[in-house]
PDB file of N, CA and C in Angstrom:
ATOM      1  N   UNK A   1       0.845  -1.187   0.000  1.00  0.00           N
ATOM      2  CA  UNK A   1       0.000   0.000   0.000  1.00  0.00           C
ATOM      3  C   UNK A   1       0.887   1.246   0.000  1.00  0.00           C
ATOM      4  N   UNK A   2       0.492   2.078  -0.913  1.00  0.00           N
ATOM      5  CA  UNK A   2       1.362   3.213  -0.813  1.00  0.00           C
ATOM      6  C   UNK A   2       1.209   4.493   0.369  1.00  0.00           C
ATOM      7  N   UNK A   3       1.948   4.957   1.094  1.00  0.00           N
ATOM      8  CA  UNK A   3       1.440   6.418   1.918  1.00  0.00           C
ATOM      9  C   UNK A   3       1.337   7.175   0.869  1.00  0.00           C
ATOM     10  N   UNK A   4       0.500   7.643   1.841  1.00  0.00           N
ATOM     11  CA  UNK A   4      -0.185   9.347   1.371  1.00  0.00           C
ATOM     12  C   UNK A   4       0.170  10.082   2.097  1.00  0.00           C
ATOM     13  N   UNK A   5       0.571  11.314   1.124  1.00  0.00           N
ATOM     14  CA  UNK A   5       1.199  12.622   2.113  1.00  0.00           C
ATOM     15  C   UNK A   5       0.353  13.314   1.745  1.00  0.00           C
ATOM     16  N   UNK A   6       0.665  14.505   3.033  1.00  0.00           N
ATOM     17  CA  UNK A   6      -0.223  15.908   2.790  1.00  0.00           C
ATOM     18  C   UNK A   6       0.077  16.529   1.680  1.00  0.00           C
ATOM     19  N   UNK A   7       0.890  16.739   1.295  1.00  0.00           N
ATOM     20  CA  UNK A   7       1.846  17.049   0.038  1.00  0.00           C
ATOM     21  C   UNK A   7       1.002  17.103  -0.923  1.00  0.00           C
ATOM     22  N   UNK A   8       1.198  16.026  -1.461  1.00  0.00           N
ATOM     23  CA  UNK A   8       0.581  14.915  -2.686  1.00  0.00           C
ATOM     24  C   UNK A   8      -0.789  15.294  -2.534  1.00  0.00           C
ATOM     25  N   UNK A   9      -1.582  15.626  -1.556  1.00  0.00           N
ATOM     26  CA  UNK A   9      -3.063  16.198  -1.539  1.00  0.00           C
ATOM     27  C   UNK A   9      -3.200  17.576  -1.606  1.00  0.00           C
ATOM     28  N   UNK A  10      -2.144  18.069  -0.957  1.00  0.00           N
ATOM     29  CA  UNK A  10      -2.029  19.559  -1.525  1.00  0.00           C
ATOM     30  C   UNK A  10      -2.450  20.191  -3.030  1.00  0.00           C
ATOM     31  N   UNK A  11      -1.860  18.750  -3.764  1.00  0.00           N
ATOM     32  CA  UNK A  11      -1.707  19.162  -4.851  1.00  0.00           C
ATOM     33  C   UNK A  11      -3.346  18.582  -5.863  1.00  0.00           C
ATOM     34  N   UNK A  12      -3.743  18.343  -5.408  1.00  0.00           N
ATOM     35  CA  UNK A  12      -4.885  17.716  -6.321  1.00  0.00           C
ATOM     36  C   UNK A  12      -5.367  18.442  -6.981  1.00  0.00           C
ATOM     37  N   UNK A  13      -6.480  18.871  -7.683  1.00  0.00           N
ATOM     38  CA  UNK A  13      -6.917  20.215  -8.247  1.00  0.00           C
ATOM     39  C   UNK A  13      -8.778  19.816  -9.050  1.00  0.00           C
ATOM     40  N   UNK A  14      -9.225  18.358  -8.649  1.00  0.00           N
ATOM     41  CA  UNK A  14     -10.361  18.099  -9.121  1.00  0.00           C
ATOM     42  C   UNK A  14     -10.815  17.664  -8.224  1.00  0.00           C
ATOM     43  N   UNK A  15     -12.215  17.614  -8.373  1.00  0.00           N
ATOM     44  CA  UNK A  15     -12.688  16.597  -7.435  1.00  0.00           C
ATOM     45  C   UNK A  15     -12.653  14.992  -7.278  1.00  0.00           C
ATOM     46  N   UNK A  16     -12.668  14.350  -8.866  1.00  0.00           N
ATOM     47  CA  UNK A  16     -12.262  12.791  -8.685  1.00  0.00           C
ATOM     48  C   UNK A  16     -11.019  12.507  -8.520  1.00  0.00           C
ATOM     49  N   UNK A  17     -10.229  13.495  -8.821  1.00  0.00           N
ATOM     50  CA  UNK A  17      -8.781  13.006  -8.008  1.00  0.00           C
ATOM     51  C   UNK A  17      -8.572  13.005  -6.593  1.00  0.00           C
ATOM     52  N   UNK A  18      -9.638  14.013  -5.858  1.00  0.00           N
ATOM     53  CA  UNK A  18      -9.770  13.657  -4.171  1.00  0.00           C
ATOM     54  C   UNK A  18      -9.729  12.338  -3.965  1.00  0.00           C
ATOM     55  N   UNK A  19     -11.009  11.946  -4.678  1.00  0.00           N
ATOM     56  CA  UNK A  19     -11.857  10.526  -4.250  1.00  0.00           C
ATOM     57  C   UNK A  19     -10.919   9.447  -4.570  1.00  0.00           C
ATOM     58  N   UNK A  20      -9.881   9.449  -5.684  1.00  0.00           N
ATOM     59  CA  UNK A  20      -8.910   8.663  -6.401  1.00  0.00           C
ATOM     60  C   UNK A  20      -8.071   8.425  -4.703  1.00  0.00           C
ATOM     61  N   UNK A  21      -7.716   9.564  -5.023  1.00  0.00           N
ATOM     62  CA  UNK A  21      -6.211   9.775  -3.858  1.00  0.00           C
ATOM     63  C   UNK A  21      -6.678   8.825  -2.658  1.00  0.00           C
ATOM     64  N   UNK A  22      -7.948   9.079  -2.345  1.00  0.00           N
ATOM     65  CA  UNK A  22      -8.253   8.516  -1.109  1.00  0.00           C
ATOM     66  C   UNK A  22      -9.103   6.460  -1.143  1.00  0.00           C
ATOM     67  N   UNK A  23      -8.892   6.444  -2.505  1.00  0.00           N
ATOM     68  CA  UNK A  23      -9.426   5.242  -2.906  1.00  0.00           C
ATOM     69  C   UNK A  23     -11.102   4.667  -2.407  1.00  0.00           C
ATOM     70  N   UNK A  24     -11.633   6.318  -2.685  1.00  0.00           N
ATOM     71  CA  UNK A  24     -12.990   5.984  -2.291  1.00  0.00           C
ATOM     72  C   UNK A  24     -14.234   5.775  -2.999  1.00  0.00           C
ATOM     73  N   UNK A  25     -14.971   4.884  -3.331  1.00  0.00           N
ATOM     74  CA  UNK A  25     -16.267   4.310  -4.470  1.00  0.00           C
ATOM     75  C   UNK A  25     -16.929   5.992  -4.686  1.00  0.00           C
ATOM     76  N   UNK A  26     -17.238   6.307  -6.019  1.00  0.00           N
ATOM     77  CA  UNK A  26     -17.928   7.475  -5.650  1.00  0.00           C
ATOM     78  C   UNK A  26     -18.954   7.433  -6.819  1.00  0.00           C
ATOM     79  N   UNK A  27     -19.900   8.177  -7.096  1.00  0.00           N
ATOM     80  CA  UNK A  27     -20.937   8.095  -8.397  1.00  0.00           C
ATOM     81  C   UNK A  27     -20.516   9.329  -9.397  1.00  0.00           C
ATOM     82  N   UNK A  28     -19.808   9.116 -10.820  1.00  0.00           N
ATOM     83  CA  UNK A  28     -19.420  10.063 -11.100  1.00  0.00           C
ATOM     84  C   UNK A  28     -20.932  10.892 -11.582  1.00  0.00           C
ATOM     85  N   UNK A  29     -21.847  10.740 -11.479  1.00  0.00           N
ATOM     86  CA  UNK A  29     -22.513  11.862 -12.326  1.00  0.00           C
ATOM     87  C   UNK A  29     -23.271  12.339 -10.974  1.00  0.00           C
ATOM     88  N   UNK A  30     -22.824  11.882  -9.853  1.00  0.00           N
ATOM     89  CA  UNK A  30     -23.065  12.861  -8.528  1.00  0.00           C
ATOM     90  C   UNK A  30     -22.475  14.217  -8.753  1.00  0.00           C
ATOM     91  N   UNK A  31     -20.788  13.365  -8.533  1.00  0.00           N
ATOM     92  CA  UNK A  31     -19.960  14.522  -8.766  1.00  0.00           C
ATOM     93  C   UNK A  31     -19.907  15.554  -9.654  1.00  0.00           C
ATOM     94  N   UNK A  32     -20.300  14.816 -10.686  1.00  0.00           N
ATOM     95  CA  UNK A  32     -20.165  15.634 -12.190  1.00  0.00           C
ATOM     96  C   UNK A  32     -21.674  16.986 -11.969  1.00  0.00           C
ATOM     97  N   UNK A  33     -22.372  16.696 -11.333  1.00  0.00           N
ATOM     98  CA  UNK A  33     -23.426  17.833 -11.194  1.00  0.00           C
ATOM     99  C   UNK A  33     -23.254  18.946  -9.681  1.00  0.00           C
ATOM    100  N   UNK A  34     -22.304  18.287  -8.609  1.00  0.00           N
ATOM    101  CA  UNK A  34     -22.144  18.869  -7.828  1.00  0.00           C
ATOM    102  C   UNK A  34     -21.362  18.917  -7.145  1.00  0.00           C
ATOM    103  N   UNK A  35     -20.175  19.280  -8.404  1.00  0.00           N
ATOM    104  CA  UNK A  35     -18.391  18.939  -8.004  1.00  0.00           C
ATOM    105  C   UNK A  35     -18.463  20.131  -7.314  1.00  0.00           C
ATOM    106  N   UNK A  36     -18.174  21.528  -7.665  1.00  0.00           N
ATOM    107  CA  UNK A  36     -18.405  22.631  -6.744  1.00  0.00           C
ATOM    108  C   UNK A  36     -19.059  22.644  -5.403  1.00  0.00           C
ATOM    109  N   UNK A  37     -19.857  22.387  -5.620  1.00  0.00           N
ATOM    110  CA  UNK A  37     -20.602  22.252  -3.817  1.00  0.00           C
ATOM    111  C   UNK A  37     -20.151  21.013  -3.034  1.00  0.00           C
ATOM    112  N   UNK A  38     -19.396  19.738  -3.486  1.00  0.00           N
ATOM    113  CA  UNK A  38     -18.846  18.975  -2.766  1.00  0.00           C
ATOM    114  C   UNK A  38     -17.294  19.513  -2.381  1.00  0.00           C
ATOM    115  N   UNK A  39     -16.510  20.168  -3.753  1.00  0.00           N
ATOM    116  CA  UNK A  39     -15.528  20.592  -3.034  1.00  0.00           C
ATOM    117  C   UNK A  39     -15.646  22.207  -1.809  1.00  0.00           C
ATOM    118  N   UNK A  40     -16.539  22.822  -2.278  1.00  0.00           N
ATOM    119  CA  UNK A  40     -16.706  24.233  -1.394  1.00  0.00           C
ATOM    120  C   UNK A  40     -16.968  23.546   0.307  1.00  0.00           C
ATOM    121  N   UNK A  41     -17.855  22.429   0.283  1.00  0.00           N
ATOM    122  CA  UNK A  41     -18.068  21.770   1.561  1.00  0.00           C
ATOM    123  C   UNK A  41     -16.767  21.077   1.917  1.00  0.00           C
ATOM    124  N   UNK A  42     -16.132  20.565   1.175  1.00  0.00           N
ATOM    125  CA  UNK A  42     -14.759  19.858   2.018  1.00  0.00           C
ATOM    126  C   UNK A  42     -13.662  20.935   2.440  1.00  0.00           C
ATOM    127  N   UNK A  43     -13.776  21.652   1.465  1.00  0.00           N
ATOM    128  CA  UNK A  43     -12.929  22.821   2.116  1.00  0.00           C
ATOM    129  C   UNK A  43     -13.364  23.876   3.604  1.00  0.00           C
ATOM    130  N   UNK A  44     -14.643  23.859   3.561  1.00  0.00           N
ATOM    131  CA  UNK A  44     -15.033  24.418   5.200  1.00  0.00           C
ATOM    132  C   UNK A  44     -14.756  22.894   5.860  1.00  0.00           C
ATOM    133  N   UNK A  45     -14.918  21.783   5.655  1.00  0.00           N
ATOM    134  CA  UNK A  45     -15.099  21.346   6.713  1.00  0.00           C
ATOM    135  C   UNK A  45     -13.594  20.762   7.110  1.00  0.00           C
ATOM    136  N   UNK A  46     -12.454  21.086   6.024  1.00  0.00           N
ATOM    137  CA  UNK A  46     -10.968  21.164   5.809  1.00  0.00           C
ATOM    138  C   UNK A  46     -10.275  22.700   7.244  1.00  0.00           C
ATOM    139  N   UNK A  47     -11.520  23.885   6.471  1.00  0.00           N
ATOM    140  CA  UNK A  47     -11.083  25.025   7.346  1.00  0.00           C
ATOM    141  C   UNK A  47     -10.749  24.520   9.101  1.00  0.00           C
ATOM    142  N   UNK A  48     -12.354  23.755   9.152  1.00  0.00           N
ATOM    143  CA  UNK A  48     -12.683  23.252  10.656  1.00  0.00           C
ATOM    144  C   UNK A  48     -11.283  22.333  11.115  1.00  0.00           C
ATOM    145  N   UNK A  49     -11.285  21.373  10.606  1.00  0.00           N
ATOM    146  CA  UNK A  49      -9.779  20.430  10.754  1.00  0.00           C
ATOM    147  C   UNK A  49      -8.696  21.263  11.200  1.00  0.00           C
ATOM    148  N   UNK A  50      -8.341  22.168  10.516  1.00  0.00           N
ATOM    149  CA  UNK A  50      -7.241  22.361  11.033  1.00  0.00           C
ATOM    150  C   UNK A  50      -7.583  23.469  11.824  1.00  0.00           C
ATOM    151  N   UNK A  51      -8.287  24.393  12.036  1.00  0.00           N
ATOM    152  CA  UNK A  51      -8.575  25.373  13.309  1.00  0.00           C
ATOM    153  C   UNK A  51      -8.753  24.648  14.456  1.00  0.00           C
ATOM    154  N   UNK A  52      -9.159  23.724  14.364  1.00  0.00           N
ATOM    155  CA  UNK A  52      -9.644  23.007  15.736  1.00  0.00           C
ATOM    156  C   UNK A  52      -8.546  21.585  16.101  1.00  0.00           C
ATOM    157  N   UNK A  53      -7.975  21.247  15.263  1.00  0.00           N
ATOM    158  CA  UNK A  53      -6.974  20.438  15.627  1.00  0.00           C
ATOM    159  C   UNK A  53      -5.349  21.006  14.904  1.00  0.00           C
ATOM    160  N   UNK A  54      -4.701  22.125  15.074  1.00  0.00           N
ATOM    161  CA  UNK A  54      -3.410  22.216  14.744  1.00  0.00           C
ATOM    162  C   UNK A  54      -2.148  21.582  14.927  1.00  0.00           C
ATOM    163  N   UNK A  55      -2.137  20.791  15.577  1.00  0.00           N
ATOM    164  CA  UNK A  55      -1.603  19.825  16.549  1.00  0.00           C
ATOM    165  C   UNK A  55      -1.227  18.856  15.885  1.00  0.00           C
ATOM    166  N   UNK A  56      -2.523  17.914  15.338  1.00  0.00           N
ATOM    167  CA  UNK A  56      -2.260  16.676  14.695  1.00  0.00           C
ATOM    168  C   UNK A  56      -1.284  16.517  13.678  1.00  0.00           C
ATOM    169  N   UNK A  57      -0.856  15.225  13.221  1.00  0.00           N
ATOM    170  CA  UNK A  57       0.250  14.658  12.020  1.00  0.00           C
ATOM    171  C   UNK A  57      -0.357  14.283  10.968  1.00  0.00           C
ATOM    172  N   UNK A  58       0.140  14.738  10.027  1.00  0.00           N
ATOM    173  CA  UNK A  58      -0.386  14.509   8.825  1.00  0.00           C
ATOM    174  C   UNK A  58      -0.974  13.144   8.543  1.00  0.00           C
ATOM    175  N   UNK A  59      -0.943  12.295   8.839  1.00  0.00           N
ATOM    176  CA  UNK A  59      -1.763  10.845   9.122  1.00  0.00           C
ATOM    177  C   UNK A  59      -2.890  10.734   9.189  1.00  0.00           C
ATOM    178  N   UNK A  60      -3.359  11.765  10.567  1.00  0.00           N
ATOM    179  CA  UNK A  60      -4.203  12.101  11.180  1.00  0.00           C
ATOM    180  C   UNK A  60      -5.203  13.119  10.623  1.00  0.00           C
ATOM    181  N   UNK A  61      -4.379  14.214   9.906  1.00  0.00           N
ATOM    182  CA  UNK A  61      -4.968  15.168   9.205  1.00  0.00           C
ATOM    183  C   UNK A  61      -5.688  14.457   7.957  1.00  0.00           C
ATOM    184  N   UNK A  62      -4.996  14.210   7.548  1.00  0.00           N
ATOM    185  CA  UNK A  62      -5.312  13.268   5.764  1.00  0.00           C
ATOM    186  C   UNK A  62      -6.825  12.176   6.472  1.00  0.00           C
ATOM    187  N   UNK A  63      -6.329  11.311   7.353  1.00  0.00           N
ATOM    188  CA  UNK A  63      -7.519  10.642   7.761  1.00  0.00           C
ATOM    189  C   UNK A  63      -8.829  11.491   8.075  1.00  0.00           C
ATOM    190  N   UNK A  64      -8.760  12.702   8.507  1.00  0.00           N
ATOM    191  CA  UNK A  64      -9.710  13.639   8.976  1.00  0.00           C
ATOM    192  C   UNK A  64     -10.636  14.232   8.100  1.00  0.00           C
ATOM    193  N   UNK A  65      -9.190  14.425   6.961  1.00  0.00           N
ATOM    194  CA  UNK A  65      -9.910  15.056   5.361  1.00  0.00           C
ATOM    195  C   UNK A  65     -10.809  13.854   4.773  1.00  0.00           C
ATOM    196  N   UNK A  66     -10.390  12.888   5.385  1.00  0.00           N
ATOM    197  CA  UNK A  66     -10.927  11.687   3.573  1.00  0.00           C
ATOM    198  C   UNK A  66     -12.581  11.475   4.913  1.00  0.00           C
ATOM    199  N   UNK A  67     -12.364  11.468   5.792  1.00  0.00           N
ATOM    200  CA  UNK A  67     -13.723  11.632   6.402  1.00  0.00           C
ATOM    201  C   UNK A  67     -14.603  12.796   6.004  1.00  0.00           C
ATOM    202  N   UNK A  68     -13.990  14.039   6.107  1.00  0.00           N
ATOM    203  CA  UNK A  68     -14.934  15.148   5.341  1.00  0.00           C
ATOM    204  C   UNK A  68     -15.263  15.153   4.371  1.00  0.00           C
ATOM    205  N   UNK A  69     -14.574  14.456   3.169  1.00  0.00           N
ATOM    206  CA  UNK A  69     -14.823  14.150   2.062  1.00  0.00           C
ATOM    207  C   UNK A  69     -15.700  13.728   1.699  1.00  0.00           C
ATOM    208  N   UNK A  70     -15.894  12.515   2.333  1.00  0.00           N
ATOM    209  CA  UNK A  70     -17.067  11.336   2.969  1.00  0.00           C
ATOM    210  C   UNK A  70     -18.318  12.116   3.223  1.00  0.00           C
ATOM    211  N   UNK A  71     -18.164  12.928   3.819  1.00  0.00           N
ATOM    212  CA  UNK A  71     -19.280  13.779   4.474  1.00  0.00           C
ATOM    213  C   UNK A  71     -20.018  14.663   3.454  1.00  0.00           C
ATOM    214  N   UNK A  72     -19.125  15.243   2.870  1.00  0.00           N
ATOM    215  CA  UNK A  72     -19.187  16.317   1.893  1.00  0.00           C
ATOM    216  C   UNK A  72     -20.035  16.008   0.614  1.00  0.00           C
ATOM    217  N   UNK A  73     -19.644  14.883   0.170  1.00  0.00           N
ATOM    218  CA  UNK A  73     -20.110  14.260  -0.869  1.00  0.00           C
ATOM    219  C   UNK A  73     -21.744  13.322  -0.616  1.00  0.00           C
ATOM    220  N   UNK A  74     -21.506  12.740   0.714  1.00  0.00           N
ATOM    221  CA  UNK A  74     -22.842  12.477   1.203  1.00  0.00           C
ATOM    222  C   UNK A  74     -23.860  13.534   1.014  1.00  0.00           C
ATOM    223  N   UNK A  75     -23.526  14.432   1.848  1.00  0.00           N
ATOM    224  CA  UNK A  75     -24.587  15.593   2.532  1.00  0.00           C
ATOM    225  C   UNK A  75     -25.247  15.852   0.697  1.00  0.00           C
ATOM    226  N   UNK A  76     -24.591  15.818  -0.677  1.00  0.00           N
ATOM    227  CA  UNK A  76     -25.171  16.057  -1.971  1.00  0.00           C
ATOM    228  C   UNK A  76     -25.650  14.723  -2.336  1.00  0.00           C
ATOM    229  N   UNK A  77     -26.235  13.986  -1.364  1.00  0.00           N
ATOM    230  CA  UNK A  77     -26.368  12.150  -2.155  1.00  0.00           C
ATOM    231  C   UNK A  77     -28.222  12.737  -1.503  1.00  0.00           C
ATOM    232  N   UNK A  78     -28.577  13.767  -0.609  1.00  0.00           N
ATOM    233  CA  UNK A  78     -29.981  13.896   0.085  1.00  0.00           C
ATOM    234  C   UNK A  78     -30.405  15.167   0.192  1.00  0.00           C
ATOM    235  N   UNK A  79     -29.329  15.768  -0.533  1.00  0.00           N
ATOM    236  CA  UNK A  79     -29.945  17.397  -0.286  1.00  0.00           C
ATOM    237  C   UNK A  79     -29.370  17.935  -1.761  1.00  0.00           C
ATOM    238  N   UNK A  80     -30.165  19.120  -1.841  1.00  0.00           N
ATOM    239  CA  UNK A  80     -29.829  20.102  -3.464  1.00  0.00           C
ATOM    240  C   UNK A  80     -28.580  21.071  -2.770  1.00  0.00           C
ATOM    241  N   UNK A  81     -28.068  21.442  -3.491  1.00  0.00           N
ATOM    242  CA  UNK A  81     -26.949  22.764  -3.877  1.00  0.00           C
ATOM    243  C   UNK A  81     -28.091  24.123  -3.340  1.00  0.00           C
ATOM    244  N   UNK A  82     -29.347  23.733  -3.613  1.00  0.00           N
ATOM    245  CA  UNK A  82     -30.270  24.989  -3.692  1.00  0.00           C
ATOM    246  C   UNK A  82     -30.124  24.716  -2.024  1.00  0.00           C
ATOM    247  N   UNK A  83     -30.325  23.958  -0.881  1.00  0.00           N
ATOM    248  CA  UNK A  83     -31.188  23.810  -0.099  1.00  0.00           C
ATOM    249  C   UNK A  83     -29.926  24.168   0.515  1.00  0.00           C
ATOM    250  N   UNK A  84     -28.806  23.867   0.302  1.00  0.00           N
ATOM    251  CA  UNK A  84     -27.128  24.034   1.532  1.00  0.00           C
ATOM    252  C   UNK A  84     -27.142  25.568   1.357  1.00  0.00           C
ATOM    253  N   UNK A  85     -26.854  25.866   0.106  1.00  0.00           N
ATOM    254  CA  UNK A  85     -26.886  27.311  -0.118  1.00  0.00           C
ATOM    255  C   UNK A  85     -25.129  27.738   0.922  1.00  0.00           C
ATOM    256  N   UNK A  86     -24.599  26.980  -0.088  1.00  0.00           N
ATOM    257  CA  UNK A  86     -23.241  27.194  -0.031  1.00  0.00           C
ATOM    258  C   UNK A  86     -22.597  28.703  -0.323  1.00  0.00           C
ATOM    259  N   UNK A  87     -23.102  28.891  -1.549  1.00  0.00           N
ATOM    260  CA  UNK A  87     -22.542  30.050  -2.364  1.00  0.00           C
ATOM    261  C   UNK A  87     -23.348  31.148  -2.386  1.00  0.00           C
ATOM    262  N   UNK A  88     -22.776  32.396  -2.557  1.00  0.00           N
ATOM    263  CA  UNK A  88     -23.264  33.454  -2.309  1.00  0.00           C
ATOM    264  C   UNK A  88     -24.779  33.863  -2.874  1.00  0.00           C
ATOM    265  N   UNK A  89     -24.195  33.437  -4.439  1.00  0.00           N
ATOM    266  CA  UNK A  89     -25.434  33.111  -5.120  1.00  0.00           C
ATOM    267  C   UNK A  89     -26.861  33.425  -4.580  1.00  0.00           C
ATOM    268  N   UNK A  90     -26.900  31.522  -3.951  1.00  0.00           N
ATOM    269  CA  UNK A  90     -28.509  31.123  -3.151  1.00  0.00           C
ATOM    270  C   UNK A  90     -28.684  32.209  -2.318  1.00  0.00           C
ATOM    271  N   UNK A  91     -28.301  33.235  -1.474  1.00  0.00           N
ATOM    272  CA  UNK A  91     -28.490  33.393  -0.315  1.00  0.00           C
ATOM    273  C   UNK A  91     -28.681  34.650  -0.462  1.00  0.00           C
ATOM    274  N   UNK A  92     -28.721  35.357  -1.875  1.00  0.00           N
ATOM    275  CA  UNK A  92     -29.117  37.059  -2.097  1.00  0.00           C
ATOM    276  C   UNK A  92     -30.395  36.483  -3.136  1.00  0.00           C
ATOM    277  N   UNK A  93     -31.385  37.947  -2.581  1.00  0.00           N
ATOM    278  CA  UNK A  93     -32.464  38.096  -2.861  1.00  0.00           C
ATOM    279  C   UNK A  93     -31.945  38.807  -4.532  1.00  0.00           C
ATOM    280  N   UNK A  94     -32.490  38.189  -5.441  1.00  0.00           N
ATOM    281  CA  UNK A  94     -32.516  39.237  -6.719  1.00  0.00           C
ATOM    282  C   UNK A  94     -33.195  40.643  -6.512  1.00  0.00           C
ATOM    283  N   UNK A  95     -32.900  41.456  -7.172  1.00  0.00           N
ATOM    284  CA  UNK A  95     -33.317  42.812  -7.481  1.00  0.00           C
ATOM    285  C   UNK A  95     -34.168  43.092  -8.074  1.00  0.00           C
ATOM    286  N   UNK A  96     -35.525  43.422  -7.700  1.00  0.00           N
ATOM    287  CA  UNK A  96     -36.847  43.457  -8.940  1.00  0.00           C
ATOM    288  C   UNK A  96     -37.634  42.253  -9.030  1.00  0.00           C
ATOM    289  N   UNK A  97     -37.285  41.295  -8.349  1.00  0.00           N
ATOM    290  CA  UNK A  97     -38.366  40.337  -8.436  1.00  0.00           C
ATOM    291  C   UNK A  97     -38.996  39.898  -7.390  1.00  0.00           C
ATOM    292  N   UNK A  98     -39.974  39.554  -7.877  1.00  0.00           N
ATOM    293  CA  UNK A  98     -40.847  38.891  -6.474  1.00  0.00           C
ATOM    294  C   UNK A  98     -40.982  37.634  -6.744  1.00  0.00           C
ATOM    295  N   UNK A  99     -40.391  36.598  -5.208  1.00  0.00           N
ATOM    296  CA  UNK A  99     -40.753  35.384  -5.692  1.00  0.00           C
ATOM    297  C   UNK A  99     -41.994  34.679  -5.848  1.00  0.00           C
ATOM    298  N   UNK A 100     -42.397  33.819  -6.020  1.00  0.00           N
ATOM    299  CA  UNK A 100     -43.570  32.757  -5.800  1.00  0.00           C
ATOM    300  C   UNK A 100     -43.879  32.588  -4.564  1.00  0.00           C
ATOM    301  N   UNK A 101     -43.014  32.343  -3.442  1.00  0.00           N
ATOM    302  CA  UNK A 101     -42.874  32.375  -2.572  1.00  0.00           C
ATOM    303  C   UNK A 101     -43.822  33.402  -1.761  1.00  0.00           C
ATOM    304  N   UNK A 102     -43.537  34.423  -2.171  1.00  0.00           N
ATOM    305  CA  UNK A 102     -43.899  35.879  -1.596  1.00  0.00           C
ATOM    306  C   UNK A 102     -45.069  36.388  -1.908  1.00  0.00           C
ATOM    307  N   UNK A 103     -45.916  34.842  -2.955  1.00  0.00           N
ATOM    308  CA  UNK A 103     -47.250  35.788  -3.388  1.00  0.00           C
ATOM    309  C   UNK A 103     -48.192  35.032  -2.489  1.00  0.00           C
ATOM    310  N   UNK A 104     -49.329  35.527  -2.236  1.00  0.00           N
ATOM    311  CA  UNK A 104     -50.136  34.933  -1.201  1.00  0.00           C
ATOM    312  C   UNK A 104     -51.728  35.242  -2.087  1.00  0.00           C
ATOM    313  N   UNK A 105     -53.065  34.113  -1.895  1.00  0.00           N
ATOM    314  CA  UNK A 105     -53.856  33.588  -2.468  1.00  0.00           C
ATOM    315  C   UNK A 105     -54.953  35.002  -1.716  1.00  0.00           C
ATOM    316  N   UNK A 106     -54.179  35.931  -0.724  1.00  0.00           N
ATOM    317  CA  UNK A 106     -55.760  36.659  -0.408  1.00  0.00           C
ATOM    318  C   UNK A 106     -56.450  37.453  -1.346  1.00  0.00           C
TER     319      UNK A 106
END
């Protein structure tokens, strides 16, 4: 079995090369529709890792990541991109419109 360094993950730059690196089963046309919002989620939950554990060895770290990963990619296997509202996007009201939402039957 080969190690994995932090290094070598440093360097990745897609999302199926995460899942590669970490030799984990994944559905590519998950990914392929919600590569952005799986990587924007591993990276907060990457931020969390190391704010809250600075300490740990890269062993430990890498094991921590391929769990968020895990997580990251789940949390888009039961929920929309619309509903996390990751990106700035979802979370501003457009200008001039009224939603559906906002109309009422009185």
């Amino acid at each position: 079995m080969t190690t994995l360094t932090l290094a070598e993950f440093k360097n990745i730059t897609d999302a199926e090369a995460y899942f590669e690196f970490f030799q984990l089963p994944y559905d590519a046309k998950v990914v392929n529709v919600n590569r952005l919002h799986i990587l924007k989620k591993l990276s907060q939950f990457m931020a969390e890792i190391d704010a809250n554990f600075p300490e740990i060895d890269d062993a430990e770290r890498l094991a921590q990541y391929r769990d968020a990963l895990i997580q990251a990619y789940e949390t888009f296997l039961t929920t929309s991109p619309l509903e996390t509202k990751l990106f700035k996007v979802f979370n501003e009201k457009p200008k001039g419109v009224v939603m559906l939402s906002e109309l009422s039957a009185d």
